[in-house]
PDB file of N, CA and C in Angstrom:
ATOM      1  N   UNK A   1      11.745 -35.672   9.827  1.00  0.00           N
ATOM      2  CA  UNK A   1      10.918 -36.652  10.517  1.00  0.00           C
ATOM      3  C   UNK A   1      11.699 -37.960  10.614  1.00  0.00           C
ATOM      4  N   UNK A   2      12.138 -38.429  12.138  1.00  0.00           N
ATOM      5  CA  UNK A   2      12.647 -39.809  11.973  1.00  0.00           C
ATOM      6  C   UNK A   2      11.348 -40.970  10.871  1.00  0.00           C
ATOM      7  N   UNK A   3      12.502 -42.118  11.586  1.00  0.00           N
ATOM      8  CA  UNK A   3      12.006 -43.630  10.357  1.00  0.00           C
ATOM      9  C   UNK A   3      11.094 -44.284  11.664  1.00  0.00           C
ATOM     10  N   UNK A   4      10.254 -44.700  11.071  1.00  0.00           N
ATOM     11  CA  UNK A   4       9.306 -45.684  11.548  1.00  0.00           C
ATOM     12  C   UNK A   4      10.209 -46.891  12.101  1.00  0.00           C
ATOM     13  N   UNK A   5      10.080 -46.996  13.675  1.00  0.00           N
ATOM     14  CA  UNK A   5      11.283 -47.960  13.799  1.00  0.00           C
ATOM     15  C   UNK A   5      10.435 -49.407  14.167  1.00  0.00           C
ATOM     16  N   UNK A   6       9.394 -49.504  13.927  1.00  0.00           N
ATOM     17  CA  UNK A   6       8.860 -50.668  14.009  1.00  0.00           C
ATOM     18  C   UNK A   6       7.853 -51.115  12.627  1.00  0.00           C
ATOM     19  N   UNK A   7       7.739 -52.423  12.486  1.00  0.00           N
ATOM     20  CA  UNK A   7       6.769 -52.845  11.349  1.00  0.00           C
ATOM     21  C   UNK A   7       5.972 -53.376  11.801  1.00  0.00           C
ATOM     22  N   UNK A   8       4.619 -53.197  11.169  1.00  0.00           N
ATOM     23  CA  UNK A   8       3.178 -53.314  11.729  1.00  0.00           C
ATOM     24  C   UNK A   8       2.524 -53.441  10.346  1.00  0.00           C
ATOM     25  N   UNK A   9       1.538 -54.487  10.137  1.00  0.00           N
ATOM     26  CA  UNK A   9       0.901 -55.079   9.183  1.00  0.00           C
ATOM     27  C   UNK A   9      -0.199 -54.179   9.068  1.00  0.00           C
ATOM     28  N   UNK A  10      -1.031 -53.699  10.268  1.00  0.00           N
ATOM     29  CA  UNK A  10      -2.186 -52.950  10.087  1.00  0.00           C
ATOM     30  C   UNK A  10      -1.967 -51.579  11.443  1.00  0.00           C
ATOM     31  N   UNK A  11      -2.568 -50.599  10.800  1.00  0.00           N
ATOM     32  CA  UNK A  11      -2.762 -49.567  12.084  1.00  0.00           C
ATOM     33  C   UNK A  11      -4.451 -49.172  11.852  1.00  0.00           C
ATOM     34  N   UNK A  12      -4.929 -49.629  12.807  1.00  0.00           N
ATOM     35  CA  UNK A  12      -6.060 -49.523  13.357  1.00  0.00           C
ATOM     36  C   UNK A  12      -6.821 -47.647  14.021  1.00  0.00           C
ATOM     37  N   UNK A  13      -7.040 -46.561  12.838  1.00  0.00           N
ATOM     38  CA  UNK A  13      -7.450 -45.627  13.640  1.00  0.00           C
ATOM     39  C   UNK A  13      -8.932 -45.263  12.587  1.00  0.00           C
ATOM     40  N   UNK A  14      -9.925 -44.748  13.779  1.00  0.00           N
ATOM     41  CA  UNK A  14     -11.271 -44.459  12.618  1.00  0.00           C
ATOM     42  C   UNK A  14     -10.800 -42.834  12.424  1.00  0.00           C
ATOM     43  N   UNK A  15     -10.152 -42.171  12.819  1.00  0.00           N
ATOM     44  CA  UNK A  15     -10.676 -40.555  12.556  1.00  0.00           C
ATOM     45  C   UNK A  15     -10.684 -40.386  11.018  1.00  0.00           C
ATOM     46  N   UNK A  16     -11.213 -39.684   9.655  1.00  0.00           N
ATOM     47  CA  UNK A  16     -10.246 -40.001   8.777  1.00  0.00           C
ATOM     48  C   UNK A  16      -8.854 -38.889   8.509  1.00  0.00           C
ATOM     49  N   UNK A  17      -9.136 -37.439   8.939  1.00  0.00           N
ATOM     50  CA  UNK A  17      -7.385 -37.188   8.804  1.00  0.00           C
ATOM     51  C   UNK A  17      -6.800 -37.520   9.357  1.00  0.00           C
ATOM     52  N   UNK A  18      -6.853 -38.811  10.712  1.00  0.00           N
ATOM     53  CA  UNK A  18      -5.275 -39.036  11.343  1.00  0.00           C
ATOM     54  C   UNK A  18      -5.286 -40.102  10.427  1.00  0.00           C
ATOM     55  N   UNK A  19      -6.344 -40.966   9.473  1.00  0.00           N
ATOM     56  CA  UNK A  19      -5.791 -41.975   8.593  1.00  0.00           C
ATOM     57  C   UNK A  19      -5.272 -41.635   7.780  1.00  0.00           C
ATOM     58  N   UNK A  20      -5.478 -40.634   7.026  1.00  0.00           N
ATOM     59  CA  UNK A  20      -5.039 -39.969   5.286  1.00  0.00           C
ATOM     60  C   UNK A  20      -3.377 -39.446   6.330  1.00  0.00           C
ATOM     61  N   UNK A  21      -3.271 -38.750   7.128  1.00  0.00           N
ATOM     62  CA  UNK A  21      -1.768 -38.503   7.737  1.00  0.00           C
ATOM     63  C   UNK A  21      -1.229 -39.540   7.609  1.00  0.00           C
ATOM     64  N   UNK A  22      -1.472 -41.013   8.777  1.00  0.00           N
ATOM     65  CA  UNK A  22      -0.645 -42.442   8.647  1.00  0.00           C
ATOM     66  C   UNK A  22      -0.235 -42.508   7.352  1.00  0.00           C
ATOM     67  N   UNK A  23      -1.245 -43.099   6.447  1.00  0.00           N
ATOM     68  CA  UNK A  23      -1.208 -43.413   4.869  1.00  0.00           C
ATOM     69  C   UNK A  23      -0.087 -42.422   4.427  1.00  0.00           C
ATOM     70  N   UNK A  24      -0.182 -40.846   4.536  1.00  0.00           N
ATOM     71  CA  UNK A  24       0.729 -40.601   3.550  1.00  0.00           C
ATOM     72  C   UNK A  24       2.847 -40.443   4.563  1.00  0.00           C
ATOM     73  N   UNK A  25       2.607 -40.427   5.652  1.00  0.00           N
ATOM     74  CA  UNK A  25       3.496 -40.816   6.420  1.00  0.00           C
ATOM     75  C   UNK A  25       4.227 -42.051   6.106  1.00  0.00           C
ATOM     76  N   UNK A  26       3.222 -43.407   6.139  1.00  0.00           N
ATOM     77  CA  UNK A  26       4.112 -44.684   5.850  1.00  0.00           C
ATOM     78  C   UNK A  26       4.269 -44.488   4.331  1.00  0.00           C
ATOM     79  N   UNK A  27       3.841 -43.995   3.438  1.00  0.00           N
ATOM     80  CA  UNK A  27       3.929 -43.518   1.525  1.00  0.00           C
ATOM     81  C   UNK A  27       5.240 -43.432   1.902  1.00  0.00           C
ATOM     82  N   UNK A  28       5.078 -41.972   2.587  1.00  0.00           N
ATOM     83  CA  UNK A  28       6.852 -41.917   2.269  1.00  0.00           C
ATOM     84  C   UNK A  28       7.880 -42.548   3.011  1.00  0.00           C
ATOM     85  N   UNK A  29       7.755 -43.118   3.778  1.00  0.00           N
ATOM     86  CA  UNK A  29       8.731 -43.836   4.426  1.00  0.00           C
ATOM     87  C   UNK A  29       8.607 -44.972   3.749  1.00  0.00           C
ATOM     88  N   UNK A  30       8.020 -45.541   3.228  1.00  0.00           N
ATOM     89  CA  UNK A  30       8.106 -46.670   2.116  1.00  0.00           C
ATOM     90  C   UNK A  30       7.343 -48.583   2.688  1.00  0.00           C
ATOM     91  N   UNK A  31       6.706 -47.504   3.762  1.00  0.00           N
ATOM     92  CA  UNK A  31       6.342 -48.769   5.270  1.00  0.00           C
ATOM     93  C   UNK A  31       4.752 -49.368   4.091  1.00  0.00           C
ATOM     94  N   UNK A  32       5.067 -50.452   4.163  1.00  0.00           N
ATOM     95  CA  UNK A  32       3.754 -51.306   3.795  1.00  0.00           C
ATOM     96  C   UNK A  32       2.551 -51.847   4.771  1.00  0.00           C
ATOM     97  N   UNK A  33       2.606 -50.810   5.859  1.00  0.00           N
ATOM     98  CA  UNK A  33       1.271 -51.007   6.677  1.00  0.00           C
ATOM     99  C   UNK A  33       0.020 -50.477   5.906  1.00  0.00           C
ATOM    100  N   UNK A  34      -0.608 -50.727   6.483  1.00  0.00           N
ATOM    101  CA  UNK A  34      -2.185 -50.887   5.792  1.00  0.00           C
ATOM    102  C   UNK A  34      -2.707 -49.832   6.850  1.00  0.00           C
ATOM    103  N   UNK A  35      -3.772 -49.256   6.504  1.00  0.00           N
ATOM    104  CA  UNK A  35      -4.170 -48.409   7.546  1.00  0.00           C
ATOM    105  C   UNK A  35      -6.442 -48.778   7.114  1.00  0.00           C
ATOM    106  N   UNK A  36      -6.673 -49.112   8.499  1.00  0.00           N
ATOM    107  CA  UNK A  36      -7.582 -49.018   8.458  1.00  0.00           C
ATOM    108  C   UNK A  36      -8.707 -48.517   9.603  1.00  0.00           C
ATOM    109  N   UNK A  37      -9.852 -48.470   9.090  1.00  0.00           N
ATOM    110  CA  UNK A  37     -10.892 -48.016  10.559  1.00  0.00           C
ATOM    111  C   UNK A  37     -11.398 -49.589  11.008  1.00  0.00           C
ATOM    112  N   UNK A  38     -12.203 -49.447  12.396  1.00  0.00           N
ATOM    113  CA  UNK A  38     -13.129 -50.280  12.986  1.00  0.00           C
ATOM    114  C   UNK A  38     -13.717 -51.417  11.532  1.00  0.00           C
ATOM    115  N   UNK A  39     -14.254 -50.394  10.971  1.00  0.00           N
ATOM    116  CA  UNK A  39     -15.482 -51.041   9.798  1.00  0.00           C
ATOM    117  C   UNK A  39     -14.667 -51.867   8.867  1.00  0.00           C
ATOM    118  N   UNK A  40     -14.113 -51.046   8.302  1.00  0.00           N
ATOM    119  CA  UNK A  40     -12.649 -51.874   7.380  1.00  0.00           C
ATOM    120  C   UNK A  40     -12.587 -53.334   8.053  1.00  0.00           C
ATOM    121  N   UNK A  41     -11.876 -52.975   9.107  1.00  0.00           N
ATOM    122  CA  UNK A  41     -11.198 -53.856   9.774  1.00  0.00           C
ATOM    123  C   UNK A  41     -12.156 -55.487   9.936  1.00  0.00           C
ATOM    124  N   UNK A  42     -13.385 -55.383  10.429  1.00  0.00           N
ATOM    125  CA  UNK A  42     -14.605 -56.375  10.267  1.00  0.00           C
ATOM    126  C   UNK A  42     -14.533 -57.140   9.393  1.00  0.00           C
ATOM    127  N   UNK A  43     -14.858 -56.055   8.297  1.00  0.00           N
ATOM    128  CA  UNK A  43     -14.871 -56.570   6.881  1.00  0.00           C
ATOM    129  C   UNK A  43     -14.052 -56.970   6.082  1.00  0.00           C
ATOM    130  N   UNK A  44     -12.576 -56.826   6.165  1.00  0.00           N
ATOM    131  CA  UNK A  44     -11.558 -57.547   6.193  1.00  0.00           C
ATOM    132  C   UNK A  44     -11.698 -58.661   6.721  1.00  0.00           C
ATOM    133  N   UNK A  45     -12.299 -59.346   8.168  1.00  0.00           N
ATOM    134  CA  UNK A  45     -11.886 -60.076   8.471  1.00  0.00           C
ATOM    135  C   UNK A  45     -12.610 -61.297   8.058  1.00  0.00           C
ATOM    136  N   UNK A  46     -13.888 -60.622   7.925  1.00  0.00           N
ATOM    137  CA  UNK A  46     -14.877 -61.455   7.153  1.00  0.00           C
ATOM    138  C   UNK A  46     -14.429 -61.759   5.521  1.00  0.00           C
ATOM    139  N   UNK A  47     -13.719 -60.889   5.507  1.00  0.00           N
ATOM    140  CA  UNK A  47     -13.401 -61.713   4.081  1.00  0.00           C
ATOM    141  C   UNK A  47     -12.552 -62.963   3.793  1.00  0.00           C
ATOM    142  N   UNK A  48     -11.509 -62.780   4.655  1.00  0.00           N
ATOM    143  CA  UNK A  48     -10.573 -63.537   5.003  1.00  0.00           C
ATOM    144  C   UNK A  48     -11.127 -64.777   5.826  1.00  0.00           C
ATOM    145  N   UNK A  49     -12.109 -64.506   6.303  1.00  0.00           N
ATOM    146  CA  UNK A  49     -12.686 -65.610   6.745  1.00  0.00           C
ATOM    147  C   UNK A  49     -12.327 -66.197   8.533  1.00  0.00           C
ATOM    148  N   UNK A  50     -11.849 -65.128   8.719  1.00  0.00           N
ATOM    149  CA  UNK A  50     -11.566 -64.786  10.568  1.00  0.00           C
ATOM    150  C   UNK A  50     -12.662 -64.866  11.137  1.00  0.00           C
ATOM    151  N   UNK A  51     -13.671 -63.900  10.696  1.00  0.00           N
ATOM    152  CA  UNK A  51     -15.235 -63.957  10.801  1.00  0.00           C
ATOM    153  C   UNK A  51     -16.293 -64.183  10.185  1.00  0.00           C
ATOM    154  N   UNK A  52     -16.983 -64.757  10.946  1.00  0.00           N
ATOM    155  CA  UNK A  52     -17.924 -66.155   9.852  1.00  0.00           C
ATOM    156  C   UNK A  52     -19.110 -64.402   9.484  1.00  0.00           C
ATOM    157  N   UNK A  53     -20.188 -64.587   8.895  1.00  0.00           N
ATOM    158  CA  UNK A  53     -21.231 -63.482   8.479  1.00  0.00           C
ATOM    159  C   UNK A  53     -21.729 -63.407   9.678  1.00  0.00           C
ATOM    160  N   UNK A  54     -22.369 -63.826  10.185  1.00  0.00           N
ATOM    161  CA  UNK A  54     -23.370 -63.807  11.433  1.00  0.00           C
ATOM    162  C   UNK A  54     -22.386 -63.053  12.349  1.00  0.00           C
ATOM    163  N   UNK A  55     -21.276 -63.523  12.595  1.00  0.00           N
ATOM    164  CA  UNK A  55     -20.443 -62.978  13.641  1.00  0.00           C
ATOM    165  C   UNK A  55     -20.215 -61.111  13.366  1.00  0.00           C
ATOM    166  N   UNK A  56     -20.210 -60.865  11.840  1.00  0.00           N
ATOM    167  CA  UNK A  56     -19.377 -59.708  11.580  1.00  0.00           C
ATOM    168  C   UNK A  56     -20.440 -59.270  12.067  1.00  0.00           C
ATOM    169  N   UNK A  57     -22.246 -59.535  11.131  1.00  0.00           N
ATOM    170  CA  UNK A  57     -23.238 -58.885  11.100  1.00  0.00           C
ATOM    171  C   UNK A  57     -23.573 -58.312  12.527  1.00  0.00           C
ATOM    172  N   UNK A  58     -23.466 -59.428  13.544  1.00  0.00           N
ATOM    173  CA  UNK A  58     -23.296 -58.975  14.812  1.00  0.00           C
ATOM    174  C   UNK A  58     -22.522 -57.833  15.191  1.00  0.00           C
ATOM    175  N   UNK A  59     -21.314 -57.751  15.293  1.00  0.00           N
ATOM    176  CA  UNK A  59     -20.234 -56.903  16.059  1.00  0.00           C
ATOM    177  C   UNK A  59     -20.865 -55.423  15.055  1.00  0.00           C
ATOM    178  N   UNK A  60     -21.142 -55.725  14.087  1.00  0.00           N
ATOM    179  CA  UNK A  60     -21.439 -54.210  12.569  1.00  0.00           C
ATOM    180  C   UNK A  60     -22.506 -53.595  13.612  1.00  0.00           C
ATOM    181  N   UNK A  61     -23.504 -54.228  14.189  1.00  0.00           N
ATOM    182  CA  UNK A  61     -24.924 -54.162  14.705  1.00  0.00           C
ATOM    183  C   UNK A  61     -24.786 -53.422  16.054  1.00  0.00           C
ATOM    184  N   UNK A  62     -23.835 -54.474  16.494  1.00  0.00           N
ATOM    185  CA  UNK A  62     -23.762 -53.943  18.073  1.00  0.00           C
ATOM    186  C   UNK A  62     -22.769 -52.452  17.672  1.00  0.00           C
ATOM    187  N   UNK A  63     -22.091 -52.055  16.907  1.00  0.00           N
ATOM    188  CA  UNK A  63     -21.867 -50.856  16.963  1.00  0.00           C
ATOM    189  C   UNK A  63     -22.621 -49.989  16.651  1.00  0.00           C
ATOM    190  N   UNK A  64     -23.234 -49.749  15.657  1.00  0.00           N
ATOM    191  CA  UNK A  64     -24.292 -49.301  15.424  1.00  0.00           C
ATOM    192  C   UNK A  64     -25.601 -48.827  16.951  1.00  0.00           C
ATOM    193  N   UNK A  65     -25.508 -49.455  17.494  1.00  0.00           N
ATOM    194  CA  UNK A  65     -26.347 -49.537  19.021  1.00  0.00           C
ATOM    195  C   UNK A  65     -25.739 -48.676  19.826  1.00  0.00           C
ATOM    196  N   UNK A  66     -24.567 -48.192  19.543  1.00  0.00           N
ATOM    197  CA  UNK A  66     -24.149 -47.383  20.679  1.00  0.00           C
ATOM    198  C   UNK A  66     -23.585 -46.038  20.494  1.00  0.00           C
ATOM    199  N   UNK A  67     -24.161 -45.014  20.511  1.00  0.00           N
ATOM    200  CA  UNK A  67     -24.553 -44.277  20.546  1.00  0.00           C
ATOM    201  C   UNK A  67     -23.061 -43.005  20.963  1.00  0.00           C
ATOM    202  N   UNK A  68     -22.665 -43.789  21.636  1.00  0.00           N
ATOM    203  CA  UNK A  68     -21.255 -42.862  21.986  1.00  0.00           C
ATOM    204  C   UNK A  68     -19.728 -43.148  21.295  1.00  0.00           C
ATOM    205  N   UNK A  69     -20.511 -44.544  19.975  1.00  0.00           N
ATOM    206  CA  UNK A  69     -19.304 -44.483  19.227  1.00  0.00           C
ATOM    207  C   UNK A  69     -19.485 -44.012  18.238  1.00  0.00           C
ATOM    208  N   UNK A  70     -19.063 -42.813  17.899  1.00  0.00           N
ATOM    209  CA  UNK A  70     -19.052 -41.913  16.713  1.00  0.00           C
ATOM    210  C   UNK A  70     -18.454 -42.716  15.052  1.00  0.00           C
ATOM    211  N   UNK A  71     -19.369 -43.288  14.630  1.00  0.00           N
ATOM    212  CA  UNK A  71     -19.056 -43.620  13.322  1.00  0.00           C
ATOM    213  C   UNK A  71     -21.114 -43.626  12.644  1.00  0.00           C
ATOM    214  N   UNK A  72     -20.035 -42.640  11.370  1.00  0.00           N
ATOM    215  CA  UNK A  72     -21.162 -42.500  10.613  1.00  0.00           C
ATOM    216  C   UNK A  72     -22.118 -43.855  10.189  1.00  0.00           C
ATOM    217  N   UNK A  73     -23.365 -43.647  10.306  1.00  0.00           N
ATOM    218  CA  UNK A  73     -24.649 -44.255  10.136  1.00  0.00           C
ATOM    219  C   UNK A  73     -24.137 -44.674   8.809  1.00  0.00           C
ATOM    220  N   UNK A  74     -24.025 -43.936   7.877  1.00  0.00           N
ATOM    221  CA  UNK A  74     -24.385 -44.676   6.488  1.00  0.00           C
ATOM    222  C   UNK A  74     -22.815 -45.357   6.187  1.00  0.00           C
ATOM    223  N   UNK A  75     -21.660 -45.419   7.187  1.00  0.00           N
ATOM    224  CA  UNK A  75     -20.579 -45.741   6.697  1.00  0.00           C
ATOM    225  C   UNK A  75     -20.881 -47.490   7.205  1.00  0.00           C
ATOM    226  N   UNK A  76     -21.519 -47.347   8.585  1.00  0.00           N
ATOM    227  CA  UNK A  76     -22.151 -48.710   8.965  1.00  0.00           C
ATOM    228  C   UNK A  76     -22.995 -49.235   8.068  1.00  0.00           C
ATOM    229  N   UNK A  77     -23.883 -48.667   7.297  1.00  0.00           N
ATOM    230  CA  UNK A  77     -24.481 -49.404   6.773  1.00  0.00           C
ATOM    231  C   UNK A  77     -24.087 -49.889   5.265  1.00  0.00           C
ATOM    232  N   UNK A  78     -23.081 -49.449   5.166  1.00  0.00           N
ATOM    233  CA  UNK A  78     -21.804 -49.794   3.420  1.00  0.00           C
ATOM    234  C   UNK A  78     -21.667 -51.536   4.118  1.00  0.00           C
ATOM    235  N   UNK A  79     -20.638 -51.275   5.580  1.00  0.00           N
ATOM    236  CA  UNK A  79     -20.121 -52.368   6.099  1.00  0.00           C
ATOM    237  C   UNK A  79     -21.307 -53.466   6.016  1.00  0.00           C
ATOM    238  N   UNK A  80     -22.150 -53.201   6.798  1.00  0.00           N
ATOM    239  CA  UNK A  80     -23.345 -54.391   6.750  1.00  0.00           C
ATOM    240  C   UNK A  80     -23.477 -54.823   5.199  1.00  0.00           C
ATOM    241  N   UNK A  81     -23.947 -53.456   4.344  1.00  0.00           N
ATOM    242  CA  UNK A  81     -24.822 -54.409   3.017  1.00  0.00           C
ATOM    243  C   UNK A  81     -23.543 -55.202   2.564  1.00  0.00           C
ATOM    244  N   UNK A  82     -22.084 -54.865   2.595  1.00  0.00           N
ATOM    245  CA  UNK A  82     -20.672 -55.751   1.846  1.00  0.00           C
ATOM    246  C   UNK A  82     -21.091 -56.916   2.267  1.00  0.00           C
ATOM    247  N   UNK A  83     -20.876 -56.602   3.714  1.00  0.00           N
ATOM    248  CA  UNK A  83     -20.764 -58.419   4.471  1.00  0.00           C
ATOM    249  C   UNK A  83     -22.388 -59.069   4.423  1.00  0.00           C
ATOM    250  N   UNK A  84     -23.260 -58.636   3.866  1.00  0.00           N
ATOM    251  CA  UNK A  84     -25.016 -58.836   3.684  1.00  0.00           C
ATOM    252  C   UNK A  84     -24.948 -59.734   2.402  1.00  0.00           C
ATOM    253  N   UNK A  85     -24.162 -59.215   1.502  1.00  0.00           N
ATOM    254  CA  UNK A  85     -24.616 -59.672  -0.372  1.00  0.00           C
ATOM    255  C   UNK A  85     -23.167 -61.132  -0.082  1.00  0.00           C
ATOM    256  N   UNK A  86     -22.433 -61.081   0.417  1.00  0.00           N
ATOM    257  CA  UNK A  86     -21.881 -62.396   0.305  1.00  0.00           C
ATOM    258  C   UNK A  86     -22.328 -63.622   0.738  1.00  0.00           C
ATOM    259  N   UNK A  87     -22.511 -64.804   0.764  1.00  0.00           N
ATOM    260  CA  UNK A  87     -22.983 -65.811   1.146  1.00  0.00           C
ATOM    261  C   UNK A  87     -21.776 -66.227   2.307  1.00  0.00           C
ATOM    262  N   UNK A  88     -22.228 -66.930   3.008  1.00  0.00           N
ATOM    263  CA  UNK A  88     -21.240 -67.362   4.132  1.00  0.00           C
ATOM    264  C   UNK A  88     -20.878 -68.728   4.095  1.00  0.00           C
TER     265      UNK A  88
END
């Protein structure tokens, strides 16, 4: 398998075996990308403070609403209660 010829801070995929593949792909290549989904990704940002609460709670919500984006119900609702119990 060639080398990862670029560096990237985050890779952005929800399926989870193409994530557990990335993850153990950059393992061994020794790449310090981060691998995360949609939800992660929010909630990361809200932590960091990219996104204020109201904003995440929003975007968490409006996914949740739609119906043709396949992410589990109760994985949305982990994301909400995280970004719910912090104060903003």
């Amino acid at each position: 398998m060639s080398q990862i010829p670029e560096h990237a801070d985050w890779l952005l995929v929800d399926d989870l075996r193409a994530r557990n593949l990335a993850e153990e792909i950059f393992s061994d290549q020794g790449a310090k990308t981060r691998v995360r989904g949609t939800l992660g990704l929010l909630v990361e940002a809200f932590r960091q403070g990219v996104l204020s609460q109201v904003e995440t709670l929003g975007r968490l919500r409006s996914l949740d609403a739609h119906p043709e984006i396949w992410l589990h119900k109760s994985l949305i609702e982990w994301a909400i209660s995280a970004v719910s119990k912090h104060s903003d």
